[in-house]
C-alpha atoms as a PDB file:
ATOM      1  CA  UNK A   1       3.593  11.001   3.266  1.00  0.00           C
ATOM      2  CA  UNK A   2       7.095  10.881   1.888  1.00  0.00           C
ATOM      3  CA  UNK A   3      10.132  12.350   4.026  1.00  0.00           C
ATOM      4  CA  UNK A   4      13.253  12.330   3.446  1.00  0.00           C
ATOM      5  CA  UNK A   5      15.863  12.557   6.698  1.00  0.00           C
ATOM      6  CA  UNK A   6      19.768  12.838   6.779  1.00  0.00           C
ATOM      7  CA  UNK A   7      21.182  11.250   9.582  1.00  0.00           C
ATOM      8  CA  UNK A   8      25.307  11.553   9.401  1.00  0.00           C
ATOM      9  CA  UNK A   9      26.094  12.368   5.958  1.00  0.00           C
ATOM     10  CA  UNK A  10      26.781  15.016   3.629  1.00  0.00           C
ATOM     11  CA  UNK A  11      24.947  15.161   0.710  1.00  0.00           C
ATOM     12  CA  UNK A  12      25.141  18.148  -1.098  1.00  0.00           C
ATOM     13  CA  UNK A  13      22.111  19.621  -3.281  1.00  0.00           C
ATOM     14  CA  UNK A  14      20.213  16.963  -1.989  1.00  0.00           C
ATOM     15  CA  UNK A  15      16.394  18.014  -2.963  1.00  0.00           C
ATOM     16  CA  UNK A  16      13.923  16.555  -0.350  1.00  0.00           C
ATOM     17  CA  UNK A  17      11.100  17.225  -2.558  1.00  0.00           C
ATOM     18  CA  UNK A  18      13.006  15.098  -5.703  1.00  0.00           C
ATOM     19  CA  UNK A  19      11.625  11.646  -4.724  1.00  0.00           C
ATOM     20  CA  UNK A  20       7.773  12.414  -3.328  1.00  0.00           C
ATOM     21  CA  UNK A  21       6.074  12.855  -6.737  1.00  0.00           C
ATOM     22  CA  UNK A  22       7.832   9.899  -8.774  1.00  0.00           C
ATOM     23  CA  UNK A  23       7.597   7.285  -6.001  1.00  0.00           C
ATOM     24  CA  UNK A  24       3.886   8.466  -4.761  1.00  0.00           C
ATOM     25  CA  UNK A  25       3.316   7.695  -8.610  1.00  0.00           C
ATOM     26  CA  UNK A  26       4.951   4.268  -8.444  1.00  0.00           C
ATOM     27  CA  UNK A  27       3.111   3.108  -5.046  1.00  0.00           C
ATOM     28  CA  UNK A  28       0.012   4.350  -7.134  1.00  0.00           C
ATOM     29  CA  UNK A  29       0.894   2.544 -10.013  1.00  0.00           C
ATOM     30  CA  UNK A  30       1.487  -0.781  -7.974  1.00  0.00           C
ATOM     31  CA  UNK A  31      -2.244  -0.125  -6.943  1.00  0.00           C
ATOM     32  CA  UNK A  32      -1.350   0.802  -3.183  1.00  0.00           C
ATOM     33  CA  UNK A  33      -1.783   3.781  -1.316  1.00  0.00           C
ATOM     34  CA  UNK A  34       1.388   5.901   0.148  1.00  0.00           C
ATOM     35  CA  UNK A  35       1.295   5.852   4.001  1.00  0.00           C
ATOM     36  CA  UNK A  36       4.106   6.946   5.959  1.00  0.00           C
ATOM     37  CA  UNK A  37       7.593   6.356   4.100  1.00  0.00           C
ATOM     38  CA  UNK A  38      10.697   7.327   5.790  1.00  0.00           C
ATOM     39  CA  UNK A  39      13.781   7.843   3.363  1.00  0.00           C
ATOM     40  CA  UNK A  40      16.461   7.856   6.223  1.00  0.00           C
ATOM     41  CA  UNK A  41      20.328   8.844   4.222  1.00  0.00           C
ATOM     42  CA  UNK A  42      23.082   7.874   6.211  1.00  0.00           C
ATOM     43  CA  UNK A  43      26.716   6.067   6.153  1.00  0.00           C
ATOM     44  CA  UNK A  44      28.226   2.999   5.889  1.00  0.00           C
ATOM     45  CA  UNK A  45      28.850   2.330   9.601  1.00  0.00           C
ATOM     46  CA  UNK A  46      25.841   3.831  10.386  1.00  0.00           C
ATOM     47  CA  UNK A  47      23.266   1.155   8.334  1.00  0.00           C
ATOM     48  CA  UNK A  48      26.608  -1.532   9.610  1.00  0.00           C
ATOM     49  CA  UNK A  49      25.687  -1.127  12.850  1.00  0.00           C
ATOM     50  CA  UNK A  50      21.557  -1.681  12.201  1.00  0.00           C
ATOM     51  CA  UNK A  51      22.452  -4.832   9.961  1.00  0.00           C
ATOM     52  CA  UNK A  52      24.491  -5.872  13.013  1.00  0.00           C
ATOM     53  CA  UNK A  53      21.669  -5.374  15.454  1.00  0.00           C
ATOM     54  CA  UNK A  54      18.433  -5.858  13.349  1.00  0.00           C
ATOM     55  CA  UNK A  55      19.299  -7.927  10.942  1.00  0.00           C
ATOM     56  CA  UNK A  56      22.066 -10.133  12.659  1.00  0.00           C
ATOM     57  CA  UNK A  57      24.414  -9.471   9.319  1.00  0.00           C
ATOM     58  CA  UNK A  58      28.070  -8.555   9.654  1.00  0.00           C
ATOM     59  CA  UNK A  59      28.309  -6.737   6.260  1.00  0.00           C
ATOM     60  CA  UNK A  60      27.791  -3.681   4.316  1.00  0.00           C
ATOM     61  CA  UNK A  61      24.738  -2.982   2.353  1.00  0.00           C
ATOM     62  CA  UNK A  62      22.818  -0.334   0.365  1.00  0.00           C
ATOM     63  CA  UNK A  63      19.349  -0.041   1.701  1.00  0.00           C
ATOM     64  CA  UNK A  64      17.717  -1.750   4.823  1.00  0.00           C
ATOM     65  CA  UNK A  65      13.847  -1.527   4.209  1.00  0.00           C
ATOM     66  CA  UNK A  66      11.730  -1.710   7.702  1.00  0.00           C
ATOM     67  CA  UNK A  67       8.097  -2.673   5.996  1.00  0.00           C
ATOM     68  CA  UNK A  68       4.650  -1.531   7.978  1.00  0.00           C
ATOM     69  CA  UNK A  69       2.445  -1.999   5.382  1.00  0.00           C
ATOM     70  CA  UNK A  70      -0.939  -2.689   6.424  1.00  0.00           C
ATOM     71  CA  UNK A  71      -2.804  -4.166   3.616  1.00  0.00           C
ATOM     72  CA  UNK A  72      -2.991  -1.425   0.267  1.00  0.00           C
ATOM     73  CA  UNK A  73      -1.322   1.083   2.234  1.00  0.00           C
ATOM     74  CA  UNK A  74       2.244   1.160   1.643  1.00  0.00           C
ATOM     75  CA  UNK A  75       4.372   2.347   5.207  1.00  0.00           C
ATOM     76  CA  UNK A  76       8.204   1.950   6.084  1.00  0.00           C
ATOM     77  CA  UNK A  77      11.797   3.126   7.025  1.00  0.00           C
ATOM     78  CA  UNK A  78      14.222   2.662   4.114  1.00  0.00           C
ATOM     79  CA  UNK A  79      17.829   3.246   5.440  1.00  0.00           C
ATOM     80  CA  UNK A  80      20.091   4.141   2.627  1.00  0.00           C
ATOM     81  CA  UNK A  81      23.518   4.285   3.042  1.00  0.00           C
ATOM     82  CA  UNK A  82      24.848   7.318   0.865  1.00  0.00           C
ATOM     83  CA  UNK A  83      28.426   6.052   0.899  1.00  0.00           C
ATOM     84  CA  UNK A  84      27.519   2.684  -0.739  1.00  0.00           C
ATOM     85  CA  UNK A  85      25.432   4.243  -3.078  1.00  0.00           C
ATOM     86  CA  UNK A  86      28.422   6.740  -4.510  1.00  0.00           C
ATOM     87  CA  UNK A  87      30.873   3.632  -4.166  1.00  0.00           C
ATOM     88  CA  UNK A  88      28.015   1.719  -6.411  1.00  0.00           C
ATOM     89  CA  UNK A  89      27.903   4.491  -8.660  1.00  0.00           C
ATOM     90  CA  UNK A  90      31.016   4.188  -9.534  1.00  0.00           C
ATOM     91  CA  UNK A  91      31.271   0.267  -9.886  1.00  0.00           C
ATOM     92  CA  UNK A  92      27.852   0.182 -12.313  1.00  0.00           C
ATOM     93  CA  UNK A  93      29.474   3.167 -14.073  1.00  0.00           C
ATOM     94  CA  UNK A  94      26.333   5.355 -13.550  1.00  0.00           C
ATOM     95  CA  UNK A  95      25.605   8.495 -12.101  1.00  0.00           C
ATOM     96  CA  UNK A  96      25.512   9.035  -8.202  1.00  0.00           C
ATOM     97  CA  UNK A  97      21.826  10.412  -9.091  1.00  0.00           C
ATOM     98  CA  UNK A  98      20.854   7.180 -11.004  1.00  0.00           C
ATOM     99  CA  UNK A  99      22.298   4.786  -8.494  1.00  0.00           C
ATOM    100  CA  UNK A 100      20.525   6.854  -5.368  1.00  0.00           C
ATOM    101  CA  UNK A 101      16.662   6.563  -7.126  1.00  0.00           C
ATOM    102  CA  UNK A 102      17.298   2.762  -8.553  1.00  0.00           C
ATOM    103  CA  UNK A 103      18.221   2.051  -4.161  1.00  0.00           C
ATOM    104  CA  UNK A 104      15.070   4.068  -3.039  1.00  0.00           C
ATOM    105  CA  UNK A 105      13.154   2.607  -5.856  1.00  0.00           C
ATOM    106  CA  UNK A 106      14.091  -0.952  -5.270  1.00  0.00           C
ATOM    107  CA  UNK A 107      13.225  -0.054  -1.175  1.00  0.00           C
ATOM    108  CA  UNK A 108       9.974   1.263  -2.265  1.00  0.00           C
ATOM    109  CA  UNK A 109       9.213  -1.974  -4.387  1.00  0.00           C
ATOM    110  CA  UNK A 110       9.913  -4.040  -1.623  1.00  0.00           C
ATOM    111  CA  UNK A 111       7.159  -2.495   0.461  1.00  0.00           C
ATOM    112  CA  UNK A 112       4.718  -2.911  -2.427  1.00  0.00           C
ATOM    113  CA  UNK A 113       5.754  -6.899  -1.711  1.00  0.00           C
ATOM    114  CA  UNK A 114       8.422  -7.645  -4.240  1.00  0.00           C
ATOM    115  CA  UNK A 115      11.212  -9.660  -3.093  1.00  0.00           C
ATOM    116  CA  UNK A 116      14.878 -10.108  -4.281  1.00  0.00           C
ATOM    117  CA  UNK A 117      15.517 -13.467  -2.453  1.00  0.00           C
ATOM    118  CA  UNK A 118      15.371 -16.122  -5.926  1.00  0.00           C
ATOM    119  CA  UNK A 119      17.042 -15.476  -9.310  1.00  0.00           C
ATOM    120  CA  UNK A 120      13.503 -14.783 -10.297  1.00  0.00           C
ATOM    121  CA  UNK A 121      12.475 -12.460  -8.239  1.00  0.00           C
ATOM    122  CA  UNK A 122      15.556 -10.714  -8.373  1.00  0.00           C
ATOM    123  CA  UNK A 123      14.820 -10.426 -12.383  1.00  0.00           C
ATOM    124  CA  UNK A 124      11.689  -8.964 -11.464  1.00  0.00           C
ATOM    125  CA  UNK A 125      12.815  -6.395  -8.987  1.00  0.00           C
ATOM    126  CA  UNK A 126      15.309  -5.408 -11.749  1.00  0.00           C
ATOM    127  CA  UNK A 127      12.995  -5.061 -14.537  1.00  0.00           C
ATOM    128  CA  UNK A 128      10.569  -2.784 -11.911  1.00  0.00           C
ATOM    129  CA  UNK A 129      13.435  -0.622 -11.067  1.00  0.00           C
ATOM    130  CA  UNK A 130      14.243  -0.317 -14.586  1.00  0.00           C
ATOM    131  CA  UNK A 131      10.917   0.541 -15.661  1.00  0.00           C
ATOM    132  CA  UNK A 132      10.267   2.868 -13.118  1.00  0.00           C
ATOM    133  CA  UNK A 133      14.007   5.064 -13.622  1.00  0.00           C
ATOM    134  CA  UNK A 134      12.990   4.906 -16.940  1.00  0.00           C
ATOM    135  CA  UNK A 135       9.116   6.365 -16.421  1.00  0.00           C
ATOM    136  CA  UNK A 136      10.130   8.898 -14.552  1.00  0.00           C
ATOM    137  CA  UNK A 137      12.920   9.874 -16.257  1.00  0.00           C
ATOM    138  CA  UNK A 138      16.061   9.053 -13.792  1.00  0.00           C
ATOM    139  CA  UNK A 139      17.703   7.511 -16.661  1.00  0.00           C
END
């Protein structure tokens, strides 16, 4: 099950229901199952604060992904922060929308076991995201 929690943001018209179908399809797709996936929205010193204490990382980022996969079935916290995402938005000169499913998508690919670590995997990951945006028609 997919669900989607705002922790201490705004985000306004935010549909909770707008990411269970296309990434249910994409964990299908990957030939996995969907388990329990937490989308968790919050802010910047909010995901800060777990890079600091999880992750050991003094620096903003756009997603943390927390993977509990357990063989085919596909499990995980993905901690988006909303503010980076709008701030990336604007950088990539895309939409807020666009930039918000290409983070949860790339979250979602890492718990179907794609990295972003080498130059190649990172090609990968992009060409996944892309493909998916594209299939379900965030683009």
């Amino acid at each position: 099950m997919i669900t989607v929690h705002i922790v201490d943001v705004e985000i306004l018209n935010l549909d909770s229901e707008f990411f269970v179908l296309p990434l249910s399809s994409l964990v299908n797709e990957e030939g996995k199952e969907v388990g329990d996936v937490n989308l968790i929205f919050c802010s910047d010193e909010y995901l800060l604060e777990m890079n600091r204490s999880h992750l050991e990382h003094d620096y903003f980022t756009d997603i943390i992904t927390f993977d509990y996969c357990d063989g085919l079935l596909i499990s995980g916290d993905l901690f988006i922060s909303y503010d980076r995402v709008v701030e990336n938005a604007d950088v990539f000169n895309v939409t807020v929308q666009e930039e918000l499913c290409r983070v949860v998508a790339h979250g979602v690919l890492h718990l179907c076991g794609y990295g972003d670590k080498s130059e190649q995997e990172i090609e990968v990951m992009r060409q996944k995201e892309t493909y998916y945006l594209r299939l379900f028609g965030f683009t």
